[in-house]
C-alpha atoms as a PDB file:
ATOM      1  CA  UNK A   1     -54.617 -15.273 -20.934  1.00  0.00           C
ATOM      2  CA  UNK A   2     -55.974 -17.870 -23.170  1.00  0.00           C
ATOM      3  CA  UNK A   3     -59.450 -19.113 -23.208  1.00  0.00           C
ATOM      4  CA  UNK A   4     -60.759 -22.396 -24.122  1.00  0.00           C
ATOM      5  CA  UNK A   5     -61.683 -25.809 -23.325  1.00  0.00           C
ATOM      6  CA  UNK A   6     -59.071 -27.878 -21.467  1.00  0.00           C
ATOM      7  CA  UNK A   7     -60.994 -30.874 -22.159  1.00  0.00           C
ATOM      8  CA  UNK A   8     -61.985 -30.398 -25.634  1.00  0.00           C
ATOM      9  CA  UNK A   9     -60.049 -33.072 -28.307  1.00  0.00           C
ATOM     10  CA  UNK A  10     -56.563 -31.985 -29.911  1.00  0.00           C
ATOM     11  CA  UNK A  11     -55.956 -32.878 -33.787  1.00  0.00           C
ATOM     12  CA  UNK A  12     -54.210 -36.286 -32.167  1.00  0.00           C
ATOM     13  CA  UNK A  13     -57.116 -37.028 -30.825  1.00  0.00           C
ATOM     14  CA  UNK A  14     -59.186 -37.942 -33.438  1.00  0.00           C
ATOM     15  CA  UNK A  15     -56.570 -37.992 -36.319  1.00  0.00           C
ATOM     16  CA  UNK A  16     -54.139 -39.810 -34.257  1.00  0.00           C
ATOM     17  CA  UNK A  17     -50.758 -38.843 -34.431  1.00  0.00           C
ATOM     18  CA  UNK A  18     -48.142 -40.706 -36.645  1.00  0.00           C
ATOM     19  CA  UNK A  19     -50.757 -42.739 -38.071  1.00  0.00           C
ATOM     20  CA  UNK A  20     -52.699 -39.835 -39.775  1.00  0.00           C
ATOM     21  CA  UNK A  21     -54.450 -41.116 -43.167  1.00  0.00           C
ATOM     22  CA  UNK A  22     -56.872 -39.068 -45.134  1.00  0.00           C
ATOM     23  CA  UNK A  23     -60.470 -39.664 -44.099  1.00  0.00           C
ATOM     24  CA  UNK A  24     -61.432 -41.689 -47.535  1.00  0.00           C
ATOM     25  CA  UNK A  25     -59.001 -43.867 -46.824  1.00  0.00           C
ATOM     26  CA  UNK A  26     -60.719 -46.640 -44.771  1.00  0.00           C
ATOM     27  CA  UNK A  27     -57.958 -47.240 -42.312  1.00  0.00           C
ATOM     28  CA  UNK A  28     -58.181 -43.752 -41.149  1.00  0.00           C
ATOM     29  CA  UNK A  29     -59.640 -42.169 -37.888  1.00  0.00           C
ATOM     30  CA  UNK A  30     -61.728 -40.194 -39.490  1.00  0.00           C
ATOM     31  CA  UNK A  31     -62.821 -42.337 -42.117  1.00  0.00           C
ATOM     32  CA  UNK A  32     -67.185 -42.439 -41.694  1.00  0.00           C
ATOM     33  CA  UNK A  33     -66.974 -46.448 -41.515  1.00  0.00           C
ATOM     34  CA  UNK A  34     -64.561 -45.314 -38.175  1.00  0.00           C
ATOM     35  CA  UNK A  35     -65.657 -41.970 -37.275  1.00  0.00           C
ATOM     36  CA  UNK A  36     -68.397 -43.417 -34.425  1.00  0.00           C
ATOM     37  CA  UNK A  37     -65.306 -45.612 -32.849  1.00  0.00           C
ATOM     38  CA  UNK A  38     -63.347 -41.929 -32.847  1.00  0.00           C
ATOM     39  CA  UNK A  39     -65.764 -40.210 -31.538  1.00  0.00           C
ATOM     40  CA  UNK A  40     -66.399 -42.939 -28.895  1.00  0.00           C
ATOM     41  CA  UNK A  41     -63.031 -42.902 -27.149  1.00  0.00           C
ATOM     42  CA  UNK A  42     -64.382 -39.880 -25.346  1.00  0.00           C
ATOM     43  CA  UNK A  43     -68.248 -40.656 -25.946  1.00  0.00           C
ATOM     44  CA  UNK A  44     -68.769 -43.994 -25.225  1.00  0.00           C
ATOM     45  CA  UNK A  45     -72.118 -43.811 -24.100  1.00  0.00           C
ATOM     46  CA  UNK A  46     -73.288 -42.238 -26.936  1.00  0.00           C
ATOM     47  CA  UNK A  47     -71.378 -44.051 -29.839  1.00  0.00           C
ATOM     48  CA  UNK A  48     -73.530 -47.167 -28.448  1.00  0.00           C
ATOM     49  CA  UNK A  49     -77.017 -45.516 -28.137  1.00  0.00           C
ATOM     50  CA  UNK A  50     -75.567 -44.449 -32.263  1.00  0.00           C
ATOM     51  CA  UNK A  51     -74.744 -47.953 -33.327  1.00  0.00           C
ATOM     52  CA  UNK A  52     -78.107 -48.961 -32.170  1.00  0.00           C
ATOM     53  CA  UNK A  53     -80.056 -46.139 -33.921  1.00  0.00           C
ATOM     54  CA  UNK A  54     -81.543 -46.400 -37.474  1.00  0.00           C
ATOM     55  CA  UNK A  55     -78.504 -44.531 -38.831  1.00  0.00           C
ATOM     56  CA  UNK A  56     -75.853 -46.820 -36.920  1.00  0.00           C
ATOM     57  CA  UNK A  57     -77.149 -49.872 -38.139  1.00  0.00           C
ATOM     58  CA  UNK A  58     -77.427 -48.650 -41.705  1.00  0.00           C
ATOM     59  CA  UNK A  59     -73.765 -47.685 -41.710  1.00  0.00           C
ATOM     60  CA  UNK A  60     -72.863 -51.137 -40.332  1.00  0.00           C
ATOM     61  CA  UNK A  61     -74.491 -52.905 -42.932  1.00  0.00           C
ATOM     62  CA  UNK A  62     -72.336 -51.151 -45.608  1.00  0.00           C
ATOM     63  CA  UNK A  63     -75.010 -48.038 -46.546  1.00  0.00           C
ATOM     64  CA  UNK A  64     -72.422 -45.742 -46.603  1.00  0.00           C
ATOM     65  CA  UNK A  65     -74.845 -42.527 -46.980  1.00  0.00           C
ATOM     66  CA  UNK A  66     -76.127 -43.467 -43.670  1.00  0.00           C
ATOM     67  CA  UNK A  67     -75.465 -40.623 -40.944  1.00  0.00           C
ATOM     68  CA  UNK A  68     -72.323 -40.724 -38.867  1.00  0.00           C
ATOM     69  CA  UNK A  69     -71.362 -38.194 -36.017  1.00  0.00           C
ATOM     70  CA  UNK A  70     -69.826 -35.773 -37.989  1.00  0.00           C
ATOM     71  CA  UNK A  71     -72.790 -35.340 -40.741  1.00  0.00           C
ATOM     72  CA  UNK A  72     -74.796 -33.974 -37.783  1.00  0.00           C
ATOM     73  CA  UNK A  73     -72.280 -32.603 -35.129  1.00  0.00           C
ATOM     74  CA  UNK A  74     -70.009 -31.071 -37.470  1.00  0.00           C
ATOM     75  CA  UNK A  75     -66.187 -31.851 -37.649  1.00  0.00           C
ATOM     76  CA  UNK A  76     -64.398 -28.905 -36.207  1.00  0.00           C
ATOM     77  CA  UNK A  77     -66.771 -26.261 -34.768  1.00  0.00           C
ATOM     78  CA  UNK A  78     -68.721 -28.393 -32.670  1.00  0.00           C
ATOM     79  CA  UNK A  79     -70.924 -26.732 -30.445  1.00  0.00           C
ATOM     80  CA  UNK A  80     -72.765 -27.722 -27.428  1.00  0.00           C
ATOM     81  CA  UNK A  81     -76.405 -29.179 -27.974  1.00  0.00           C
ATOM     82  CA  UNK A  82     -78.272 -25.956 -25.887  1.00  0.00           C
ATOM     83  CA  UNK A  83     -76.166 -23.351 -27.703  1.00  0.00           C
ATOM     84  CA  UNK A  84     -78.816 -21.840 -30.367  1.00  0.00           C
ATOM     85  CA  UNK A  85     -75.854 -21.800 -32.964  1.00  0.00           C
ATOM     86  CA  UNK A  86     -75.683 -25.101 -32.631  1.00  0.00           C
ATOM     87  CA  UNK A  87     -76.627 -27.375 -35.971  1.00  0.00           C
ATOM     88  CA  UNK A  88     -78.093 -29.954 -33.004  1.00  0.00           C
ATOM     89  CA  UNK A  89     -79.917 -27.418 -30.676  1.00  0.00           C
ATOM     90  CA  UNK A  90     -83.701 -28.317 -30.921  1.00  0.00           C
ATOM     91  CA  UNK A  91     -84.451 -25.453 -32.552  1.00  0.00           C
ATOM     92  CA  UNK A  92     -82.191 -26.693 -35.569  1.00  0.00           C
ATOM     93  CA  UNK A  93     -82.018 -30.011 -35.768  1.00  0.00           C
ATOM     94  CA  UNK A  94     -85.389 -30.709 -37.777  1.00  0.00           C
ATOM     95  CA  UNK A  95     -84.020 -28.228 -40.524  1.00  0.00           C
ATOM     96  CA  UNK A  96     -80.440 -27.950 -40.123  1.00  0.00           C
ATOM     97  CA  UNK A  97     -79.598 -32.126 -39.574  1.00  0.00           C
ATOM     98  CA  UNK A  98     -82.392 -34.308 -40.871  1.00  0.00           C
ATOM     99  CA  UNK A  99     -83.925 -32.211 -43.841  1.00  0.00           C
ATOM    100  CA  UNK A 100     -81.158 -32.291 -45.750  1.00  0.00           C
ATOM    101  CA  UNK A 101     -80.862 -35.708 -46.292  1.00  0.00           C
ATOM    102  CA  UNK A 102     -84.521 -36.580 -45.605  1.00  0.00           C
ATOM    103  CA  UNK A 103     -85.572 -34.437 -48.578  1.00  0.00           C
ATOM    104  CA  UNK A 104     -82.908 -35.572 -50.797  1.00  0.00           C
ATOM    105  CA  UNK A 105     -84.586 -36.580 -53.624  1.00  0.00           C
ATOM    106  CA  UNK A 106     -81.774 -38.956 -54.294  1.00  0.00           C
ATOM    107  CA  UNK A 107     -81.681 -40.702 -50.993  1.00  0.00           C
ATOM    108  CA  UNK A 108     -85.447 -40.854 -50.670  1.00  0.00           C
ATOM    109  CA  UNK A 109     -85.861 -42.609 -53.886  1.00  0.00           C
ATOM    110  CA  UNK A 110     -82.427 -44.687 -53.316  1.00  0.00           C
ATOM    111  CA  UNK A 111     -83.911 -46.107 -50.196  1.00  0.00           C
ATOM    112  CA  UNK A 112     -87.525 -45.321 -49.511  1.00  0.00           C
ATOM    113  CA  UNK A 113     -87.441 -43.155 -47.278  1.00  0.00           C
ATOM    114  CA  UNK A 114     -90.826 -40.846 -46.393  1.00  0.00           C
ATOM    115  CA  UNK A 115     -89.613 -37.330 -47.467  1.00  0.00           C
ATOM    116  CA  UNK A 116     -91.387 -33.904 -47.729  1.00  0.00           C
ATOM    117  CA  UNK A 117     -91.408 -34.168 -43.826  1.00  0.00           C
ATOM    118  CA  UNK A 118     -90.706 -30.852 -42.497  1.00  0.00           C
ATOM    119  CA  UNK A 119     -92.183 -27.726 -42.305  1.00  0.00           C
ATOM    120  CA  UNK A 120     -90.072 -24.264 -41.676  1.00  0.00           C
ATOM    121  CA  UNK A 121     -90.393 -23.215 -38.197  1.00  0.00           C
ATOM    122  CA  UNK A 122     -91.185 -19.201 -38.610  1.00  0.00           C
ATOM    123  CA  UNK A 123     -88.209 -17.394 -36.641  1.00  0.00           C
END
């Protein structure tokens, strides 16, 4: 008996199928300039709350270190948002997502961004 997720995405899905390109080049699925259109087909109500947000905007003007759905979500192991492994469950998110790139010393200088914003949450 196999276990799984009927509804979770296949390769095809996001790859596509006979069109497959690797993800730096920009005609690809999975390419970060596409990757919110990707992950839209199935999660269209979020990929337009995303292209609204700070980080969806950035990426559409062209900054290309800007935060797409995989940077935060992951690529393959995605897990839901309440499961405590989870890179997005509220536990992790302030460490796991945004301090990485928040902190950067490189990005914060690059673009001005407020850094030295988080604290470690004793577990």
């Amino acid at each position: 008996m196999q276990h799984g997720n009927d509804l979770a995405a296949t390769c095809s899905d996001c790859h596509g199928s006979h069109e497959m390109r690797k993800g730096s080049n920009p005609d690809s699925r999975v390419h970060r300039l596409n990757i919110a259109a990707t992950c839209g087909q199935c999660h269209g109500d979020i990929k337009e709350e995303y292209l609204q947000s700070a980080h969806g905007v950035a990426l559409g003007k062209g900054v290309r270190e800007s935060a797409t759905c995989t940077d935060c979500h992951g690529e393959h192991t995605i897990l839901a948002h309440d499961d405590p492994r989870a890179p997005i469950a509220p536990v992790n998110v302030s460490g796991q997502v945004c301090k990485p790139c928040h902190e950067s010393v490189r990005l914060t200088a690059k673009y001005g961004l407020a850094g030295d914003r988080f604290r470690d949450v004793p577990g």
